[in-house]
Protein backbone atom coordinates (compact mmCIF):
# COMPACT_ATOMS: atom_id res chain seq x y z
CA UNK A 1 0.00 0.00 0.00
CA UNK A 2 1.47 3.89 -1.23
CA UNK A 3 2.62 5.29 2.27
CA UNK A 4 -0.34 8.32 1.92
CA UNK A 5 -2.82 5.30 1.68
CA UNK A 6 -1.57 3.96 4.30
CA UNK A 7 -1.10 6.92 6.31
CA UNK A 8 -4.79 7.45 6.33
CA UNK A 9 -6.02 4.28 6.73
CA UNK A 10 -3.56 3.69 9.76
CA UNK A 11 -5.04 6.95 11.26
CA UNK A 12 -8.87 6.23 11.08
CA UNK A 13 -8.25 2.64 12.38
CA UNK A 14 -6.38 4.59 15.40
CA UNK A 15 -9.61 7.13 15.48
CA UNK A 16 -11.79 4.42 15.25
CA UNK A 17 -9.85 2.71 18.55
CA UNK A 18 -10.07 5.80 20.12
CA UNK A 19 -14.21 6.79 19.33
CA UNK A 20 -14.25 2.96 20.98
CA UNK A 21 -12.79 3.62 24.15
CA UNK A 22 -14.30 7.39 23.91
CA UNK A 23 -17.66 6.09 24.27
CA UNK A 24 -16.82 3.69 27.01
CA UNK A 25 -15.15 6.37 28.99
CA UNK A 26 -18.48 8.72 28.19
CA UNK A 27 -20.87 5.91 29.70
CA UNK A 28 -19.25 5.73 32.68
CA UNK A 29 -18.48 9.26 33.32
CA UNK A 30 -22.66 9.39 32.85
CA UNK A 31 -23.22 7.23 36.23
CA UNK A 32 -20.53 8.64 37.82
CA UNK A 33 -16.99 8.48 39.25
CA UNK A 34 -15.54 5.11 38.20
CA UNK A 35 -13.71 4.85 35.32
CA UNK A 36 -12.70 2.55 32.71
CA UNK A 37 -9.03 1.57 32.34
CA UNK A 38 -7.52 4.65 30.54
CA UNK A 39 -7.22 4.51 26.76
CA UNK A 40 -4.20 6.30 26.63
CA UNK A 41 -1.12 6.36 28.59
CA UNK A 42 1.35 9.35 28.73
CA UNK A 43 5.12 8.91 30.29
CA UNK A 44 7.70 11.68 31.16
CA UNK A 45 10.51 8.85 31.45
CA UNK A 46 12.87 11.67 32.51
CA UNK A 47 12.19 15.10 33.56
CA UNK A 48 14.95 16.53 31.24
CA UNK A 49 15.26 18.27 28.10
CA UNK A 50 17.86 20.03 26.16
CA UNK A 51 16.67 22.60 24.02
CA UNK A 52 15.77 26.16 25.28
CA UNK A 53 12.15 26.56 23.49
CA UNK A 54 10.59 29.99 23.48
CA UNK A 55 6.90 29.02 23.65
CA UNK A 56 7.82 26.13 26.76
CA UNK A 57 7.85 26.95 30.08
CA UNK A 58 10.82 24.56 30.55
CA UNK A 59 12.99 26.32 27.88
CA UNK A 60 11.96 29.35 29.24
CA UNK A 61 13.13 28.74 32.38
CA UNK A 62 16.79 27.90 30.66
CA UNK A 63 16.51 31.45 29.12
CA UNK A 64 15.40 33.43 32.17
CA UNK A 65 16.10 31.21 35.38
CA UNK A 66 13.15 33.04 37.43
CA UNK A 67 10.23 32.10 36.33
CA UNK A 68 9.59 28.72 37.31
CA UNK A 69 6.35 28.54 35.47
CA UNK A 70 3.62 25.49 35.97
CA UNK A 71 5.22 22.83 33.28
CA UNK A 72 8.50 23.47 34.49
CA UNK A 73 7.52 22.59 37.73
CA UNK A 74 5.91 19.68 36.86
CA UNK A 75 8.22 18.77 34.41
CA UNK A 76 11.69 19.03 36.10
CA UNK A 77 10.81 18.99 39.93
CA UNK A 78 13.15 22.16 39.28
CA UNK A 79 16.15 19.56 39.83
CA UNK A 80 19.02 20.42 37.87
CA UNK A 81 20.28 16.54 38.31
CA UNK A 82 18.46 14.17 35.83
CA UNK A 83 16.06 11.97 37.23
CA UNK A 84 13.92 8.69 35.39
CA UNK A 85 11.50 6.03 36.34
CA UNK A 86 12.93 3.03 36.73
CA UNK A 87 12.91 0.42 33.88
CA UNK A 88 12.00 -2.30 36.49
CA UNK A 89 8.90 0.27 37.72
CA UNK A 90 8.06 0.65 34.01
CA UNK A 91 8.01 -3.10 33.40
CA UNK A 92 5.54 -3.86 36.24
CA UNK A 93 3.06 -0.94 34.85
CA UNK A 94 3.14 -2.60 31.69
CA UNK A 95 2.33 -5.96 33.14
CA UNK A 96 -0.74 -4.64 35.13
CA UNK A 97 -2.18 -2.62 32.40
CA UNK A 98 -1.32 -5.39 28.74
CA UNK A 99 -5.02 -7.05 29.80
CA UNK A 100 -6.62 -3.37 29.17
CA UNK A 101 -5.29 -3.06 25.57
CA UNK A 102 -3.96 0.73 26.68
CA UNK A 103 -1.73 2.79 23.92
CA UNK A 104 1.73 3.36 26.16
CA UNK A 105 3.08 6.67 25.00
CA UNK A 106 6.62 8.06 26.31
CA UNK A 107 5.75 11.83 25.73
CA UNK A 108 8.17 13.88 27.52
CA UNK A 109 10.63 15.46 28.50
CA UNK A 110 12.81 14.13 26.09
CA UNK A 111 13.01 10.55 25.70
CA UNK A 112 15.17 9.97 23.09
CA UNK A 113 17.67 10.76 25.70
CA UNK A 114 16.97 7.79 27.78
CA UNK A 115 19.08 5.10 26.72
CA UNK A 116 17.15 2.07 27.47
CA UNK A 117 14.00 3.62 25.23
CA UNK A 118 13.48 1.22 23.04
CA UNK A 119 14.19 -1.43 25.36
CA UNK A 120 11.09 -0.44 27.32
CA UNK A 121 9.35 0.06 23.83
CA UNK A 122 10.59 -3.84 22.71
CA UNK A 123 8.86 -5.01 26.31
CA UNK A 124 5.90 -2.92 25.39
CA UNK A 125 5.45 -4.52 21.70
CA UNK A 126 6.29 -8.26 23.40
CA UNK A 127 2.95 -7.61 25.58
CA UNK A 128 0.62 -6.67 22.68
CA UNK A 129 0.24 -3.17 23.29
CA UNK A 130 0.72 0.28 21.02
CA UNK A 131 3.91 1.70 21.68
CA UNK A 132 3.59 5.76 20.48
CA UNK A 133 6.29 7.88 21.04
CA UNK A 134 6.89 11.97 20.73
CA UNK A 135 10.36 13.55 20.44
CA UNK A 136 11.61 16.74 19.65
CA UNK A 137 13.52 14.56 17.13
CA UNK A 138 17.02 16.09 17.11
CA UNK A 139 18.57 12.32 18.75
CA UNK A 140 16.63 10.57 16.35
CA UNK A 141 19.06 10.06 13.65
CA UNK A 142 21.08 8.71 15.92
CA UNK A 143 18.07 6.06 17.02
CA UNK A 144 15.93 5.46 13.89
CA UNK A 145 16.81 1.80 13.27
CA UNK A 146 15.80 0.99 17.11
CA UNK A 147 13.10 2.98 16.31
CA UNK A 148 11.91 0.94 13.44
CA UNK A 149 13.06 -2.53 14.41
CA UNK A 150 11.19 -2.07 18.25
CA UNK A 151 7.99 -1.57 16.42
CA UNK A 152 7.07 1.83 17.01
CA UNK A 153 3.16 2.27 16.19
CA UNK A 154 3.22 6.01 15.88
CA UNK A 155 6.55 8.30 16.07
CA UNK A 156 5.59 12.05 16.01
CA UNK A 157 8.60 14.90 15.84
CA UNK A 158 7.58 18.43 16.76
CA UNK A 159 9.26 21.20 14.13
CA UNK A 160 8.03 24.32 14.14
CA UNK A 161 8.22 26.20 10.64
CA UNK A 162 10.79 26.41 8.06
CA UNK A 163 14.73 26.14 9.61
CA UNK A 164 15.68 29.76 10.59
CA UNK A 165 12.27 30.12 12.31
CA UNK A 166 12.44 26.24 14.30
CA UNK A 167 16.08 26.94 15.07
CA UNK A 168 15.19 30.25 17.23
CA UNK A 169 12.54 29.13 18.56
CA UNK A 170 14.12 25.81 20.19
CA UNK A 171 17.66 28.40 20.48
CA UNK A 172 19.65 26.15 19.57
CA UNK A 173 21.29 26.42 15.63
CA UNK A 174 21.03 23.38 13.42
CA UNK A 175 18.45 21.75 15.18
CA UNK A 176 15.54 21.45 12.07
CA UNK A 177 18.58 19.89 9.67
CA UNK A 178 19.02 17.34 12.09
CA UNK A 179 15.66 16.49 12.78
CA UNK A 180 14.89 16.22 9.14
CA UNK A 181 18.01 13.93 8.98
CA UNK A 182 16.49 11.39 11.31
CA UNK A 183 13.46 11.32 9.33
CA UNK A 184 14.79 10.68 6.34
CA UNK A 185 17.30 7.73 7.68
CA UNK A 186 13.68 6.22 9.83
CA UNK A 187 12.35 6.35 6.03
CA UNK A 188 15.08 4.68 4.46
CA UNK A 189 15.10 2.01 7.04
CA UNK A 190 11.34 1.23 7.19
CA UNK A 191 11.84 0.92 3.24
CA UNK A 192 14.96 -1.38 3.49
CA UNK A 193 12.94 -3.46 6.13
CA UNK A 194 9.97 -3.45 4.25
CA UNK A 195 8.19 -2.05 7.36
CA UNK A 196 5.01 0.31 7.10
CA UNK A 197 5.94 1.12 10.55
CA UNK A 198 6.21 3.68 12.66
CA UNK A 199 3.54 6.11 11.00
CA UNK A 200 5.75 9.28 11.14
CA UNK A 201 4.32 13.06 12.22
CA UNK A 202 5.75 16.23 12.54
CA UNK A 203 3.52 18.20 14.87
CA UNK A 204 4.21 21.96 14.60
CA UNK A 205 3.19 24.50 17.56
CA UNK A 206 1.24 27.43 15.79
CA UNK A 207 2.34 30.59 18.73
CA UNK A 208 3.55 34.16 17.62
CA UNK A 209 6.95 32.88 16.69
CA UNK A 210 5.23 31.10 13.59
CA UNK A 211 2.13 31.94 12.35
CA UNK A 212 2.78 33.53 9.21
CA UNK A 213 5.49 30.62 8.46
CA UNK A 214 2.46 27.69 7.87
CA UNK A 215 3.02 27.70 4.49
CA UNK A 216 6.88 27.78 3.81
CA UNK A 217 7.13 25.35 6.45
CA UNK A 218 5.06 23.02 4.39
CA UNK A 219 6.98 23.82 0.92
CA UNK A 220 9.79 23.04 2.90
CA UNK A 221 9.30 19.69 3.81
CA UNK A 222 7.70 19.17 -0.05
CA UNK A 223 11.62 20.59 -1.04
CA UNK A 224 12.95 17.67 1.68
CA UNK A 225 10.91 14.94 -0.15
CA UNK A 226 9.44 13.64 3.01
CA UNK A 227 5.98 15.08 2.95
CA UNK A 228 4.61 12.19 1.13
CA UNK A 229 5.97 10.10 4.35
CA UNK A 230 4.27 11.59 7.00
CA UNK A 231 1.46 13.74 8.48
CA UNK A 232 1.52 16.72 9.93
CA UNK A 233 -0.46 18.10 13.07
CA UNK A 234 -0.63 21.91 13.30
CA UNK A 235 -1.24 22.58 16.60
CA UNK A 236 -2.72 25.77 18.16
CA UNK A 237 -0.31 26.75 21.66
CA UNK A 238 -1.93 25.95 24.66
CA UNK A 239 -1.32 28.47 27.78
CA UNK A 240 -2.48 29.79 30.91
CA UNK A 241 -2.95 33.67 31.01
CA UNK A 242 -1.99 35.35 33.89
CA UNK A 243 -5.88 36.10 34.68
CA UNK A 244 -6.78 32.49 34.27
CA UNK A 245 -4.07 32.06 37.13
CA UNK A 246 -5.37 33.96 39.48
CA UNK A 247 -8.85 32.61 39.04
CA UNK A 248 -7.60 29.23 39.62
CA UNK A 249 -6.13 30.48 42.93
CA UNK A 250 -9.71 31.41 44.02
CA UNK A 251 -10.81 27.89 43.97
CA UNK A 252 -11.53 25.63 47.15
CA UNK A 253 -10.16 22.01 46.06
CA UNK A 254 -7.30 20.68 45.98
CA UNK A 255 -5.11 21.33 42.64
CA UNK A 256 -2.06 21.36 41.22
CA UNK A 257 0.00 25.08 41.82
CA UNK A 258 -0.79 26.66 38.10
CA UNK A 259 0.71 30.00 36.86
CA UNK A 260 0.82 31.79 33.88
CA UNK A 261 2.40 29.40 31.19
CA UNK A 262 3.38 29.10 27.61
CA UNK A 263 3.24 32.77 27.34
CA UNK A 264 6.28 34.88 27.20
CA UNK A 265 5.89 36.50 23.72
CA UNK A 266 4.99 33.37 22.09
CA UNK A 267 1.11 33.76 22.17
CA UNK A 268 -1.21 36.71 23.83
CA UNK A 269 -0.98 39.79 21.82
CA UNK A 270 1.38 38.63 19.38
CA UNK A 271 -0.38 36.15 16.82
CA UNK A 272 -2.48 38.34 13.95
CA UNK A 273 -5.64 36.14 13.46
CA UNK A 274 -6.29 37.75 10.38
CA UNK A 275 -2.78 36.81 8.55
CA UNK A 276 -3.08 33.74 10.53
CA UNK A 277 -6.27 32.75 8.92
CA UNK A 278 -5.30 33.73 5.50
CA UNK A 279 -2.12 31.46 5.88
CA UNK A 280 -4.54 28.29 6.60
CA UNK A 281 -6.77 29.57 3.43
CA UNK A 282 -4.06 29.47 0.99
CA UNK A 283 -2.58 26.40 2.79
CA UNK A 284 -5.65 24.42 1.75
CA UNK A 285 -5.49 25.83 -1.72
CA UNK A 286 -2.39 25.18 -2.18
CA UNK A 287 -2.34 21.57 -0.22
CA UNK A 288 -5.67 20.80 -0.37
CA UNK A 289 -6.14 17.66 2.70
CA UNK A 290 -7.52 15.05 0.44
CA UNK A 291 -4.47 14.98 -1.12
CA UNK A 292 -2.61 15.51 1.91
CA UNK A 293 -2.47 14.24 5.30
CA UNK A 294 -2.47 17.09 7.53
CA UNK A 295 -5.06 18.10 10.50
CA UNK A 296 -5.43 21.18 12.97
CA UNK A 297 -5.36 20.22 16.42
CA UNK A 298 -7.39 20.31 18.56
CA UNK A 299 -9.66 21.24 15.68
CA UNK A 300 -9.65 24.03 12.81
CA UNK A 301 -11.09 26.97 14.80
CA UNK A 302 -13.29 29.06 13.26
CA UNK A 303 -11.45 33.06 13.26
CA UNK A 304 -14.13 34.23 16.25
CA UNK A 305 -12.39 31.04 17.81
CA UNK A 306 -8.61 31.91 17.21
CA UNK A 307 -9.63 35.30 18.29
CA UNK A 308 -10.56 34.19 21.65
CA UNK A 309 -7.68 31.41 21.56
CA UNK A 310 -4.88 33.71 21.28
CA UNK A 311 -5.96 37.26 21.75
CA UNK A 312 -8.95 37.17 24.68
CA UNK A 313 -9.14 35.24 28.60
CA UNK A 314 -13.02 34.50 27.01
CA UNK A 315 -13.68 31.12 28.37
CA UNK A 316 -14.19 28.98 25.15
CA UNK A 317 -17.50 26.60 25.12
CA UNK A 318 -17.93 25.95 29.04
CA UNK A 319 -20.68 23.98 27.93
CA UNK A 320 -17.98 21.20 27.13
CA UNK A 321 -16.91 19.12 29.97
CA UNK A 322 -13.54 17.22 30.13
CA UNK A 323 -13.61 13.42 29.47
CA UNK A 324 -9.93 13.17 29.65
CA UNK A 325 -10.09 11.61 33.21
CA UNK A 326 -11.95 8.56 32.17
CA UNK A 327 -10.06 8.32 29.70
CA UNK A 328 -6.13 9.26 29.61
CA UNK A 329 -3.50 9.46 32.23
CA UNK A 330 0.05 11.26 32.60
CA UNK A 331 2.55 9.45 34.72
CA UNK A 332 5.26 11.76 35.84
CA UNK A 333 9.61 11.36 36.15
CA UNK A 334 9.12 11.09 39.69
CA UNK A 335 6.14 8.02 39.64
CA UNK A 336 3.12 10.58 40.21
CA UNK A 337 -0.35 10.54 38.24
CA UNK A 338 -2.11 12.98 36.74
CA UNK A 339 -4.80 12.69 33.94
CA UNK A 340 -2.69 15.12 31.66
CA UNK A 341 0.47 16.56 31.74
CA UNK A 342 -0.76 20.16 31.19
CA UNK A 343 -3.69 19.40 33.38
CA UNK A 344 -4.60 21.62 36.86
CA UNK A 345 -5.12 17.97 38.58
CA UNK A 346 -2.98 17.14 41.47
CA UNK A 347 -1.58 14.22 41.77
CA UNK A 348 -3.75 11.30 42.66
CA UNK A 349 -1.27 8.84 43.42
CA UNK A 350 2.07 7.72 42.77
CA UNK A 351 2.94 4.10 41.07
CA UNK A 352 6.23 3.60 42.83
CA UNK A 353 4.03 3.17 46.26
CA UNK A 354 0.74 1.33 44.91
CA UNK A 355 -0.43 -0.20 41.87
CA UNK A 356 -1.74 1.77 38.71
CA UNK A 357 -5.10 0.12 39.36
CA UNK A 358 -5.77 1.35 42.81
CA UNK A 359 -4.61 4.47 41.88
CA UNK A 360 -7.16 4.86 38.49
CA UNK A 361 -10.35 4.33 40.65
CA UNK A 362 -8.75 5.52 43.89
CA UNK A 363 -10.44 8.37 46.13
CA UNK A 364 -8.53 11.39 45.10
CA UNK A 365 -8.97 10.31 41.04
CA UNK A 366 -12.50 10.22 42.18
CA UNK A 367 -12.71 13.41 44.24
CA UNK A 368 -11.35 15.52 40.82
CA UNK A 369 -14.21 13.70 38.05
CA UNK A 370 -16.78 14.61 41.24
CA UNK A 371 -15.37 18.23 41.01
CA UNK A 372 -15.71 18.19 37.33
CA UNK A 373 -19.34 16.53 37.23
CA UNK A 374 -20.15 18.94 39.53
CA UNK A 375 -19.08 22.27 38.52
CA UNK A 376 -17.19 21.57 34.99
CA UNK A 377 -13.90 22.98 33.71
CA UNK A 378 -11.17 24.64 35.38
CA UNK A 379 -10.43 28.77 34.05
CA UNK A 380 -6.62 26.83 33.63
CA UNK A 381 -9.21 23.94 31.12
CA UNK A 382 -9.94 27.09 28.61
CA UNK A 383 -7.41 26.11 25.43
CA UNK A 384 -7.30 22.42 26.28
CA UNK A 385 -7.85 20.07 23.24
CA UNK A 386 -10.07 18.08 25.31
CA UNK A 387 -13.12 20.55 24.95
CA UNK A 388 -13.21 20.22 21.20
């Protein structure tokens, strides 16, 4: 099957997975508390990173060491030493959850840098499970035939427009070249191996470092040759104003410590939604998406939408409540579970001290989907995907 084909046909099997467990998760969340085993699985199997992004709060921290914003936090511990779950910790997770069918997905901070990846990712694939992984991709050269050979389902790179606008916005020089690099070598492998796997994805943060760069991004990777290879995932910035921080404060349960986020001058104030929306118009001229595999995530917004995304503190459809914790988890570096990484949710248990089960349907996990049944999203909840 043409990779495109297959592309697309991969993808709606993994939508159609998803809808599945979707509508599970929805039926319970309807009587109540209790939730099914989670669909999805998210790992930081380190809480380290070395790039200096402008629109993360961890990369802003390495440019201006006060700020200490929410993902940092959560992130790094603020520990300069690294720190990782143990392999033997990861192992028995696995173990407890293979009879659940959930997707295991090492997301952040950066685990190419863990050595014993794709180790952990052969276990995974030896159990029957999906083994996803995100990178920022500038290691994966150096990886791609482990990458291949492990069985990766999905592998998904983040770039972030063409190579003089990715390279200041990560702040370090050479950094799109060598991500490209390890795409093409994953390609060349799968094609040697006669492998249709992993899927590859470039997902590229839309902030005010790159809106009006959508478009020469894309006739970049067309110049690269890999665009027939992969999809792409343009995906709007998500961040806490510092408004939506204080509201949080106001609130009487217990939560993780947000603050502003994701902002510096990488969103508020600095993304024109009118040249933003004429970029996605000629984009789908000029690529149209049945020809194409690309998608806006968390959806295409319509311009009132990106208005309020980037430019207002308007709370975006409160009439949508969050599914995501009957549905998805985060584990973090340091054991502890949350239902997302960028999620306000304390933690509601940690899996080096009891097991992942106990935890899921424990009393805090069921505390936080009484909050939300109760009273609905968070002011911190207003540009998560998980209300479109």
């Amino acid at each position: 099957m043409p990779t495109r084909q297959f592309i697309k046909e991969s993808s709606k099997a993994y939508y159609n997975r998803q809808l599945e467990f979707e509508k599970r998760a929805q039926g319970y969340k309807l009587r109540g508390t209790v939730a099914p085993m989670p669909h999805t699985i998210s790992l930081a199997v380190n809480n380290t990173c070395f790039l200096r992004c402008a629109h993360c709060d961890v990369g802003s921290q390495k440019r201006s060491k006060n700020l200490k914003n929410f993902f940092y936090l959560r992130g790094t511990g603020d520990k300069k030493a690294a720190e990782e779950i143990p392999l033997d910790v990861l192992y028995r997770l696995v173990d407890e959850v293979a009879p659940f069918r959930c997707i295991i997905r090492p997301t952040f901070l950066e685990p190419l840098m863990r050595k014993d990846l794709f180790t952990f990712g052969s276990y995974v694939k030896s159990k029957g499970l999906v083994f996803n992984l995100q990178t920022n991709g500038v290691l994966l050269s150096k990886y791609a035939r482990q990458a291949v050979e492990t069985g990766t389902d999905v592998l998904r790179v983040s770039l972030d427009g063409p190579p003089e606008i990715h390279d200041k916005i990560r702040g370090i020089p050479g950094t799109f070249n060598r991500v490209i690099e390890g795409l093409q070598k994953v390609i060349k492998i799968k094609k040697e191996l006669c492998s249709d796997h992993p899927v590859l994805g470039i997902s590229m943060a839309i902030s005010g470092h790159n809106f009006n760069h959508i478009l020469s991004f894309m006739e970049h990777l067309e110049q690269e040759g890999i665009l027939p290879e992969i999809y792409v995932s343009f995906s709007f910035l998500r961040f806490i104003t510092g408004r939506e921080a204080e509201q949080m404060n106001t609130i009487n349960f217990s939560l993780a410590p947000v603050t502003e986020s994701s902002l510096s001058d990488s969103a508020r104030e600095a993304v024109d939604v009118g040249k933003l929306q004429e970029e996605i118009s000629e984009l789908k001229q000029r690529y149209p998406q049945d020809k194409f595999h690309y998608y806006f995530f968390p959806c295409e917004l319509s311009t009132k939408e990106l208005y309020q995304w980037f430019c207002t503190d308007d709370f975006m459809h409160p009439e949508i409540t969050c599914n995501v914790p009957w549905s998805h988890c985060q584990i973090l570096y340091n054991g502890d579970v949350v239902f997302n990484g960028r999620c306000c949710s304390d933690s509601i248990g940690n899996i080096f001290e009891e097991r992942f089960q106990d935890i899921w349907n424990g009393n805090r996990a069921q505390q936080f989907r009484q909050y939300i049944l109760k009273y609905g999203n968070f002011p911190a909840c207003n540009r998560c995907c998980r209300k479109f």
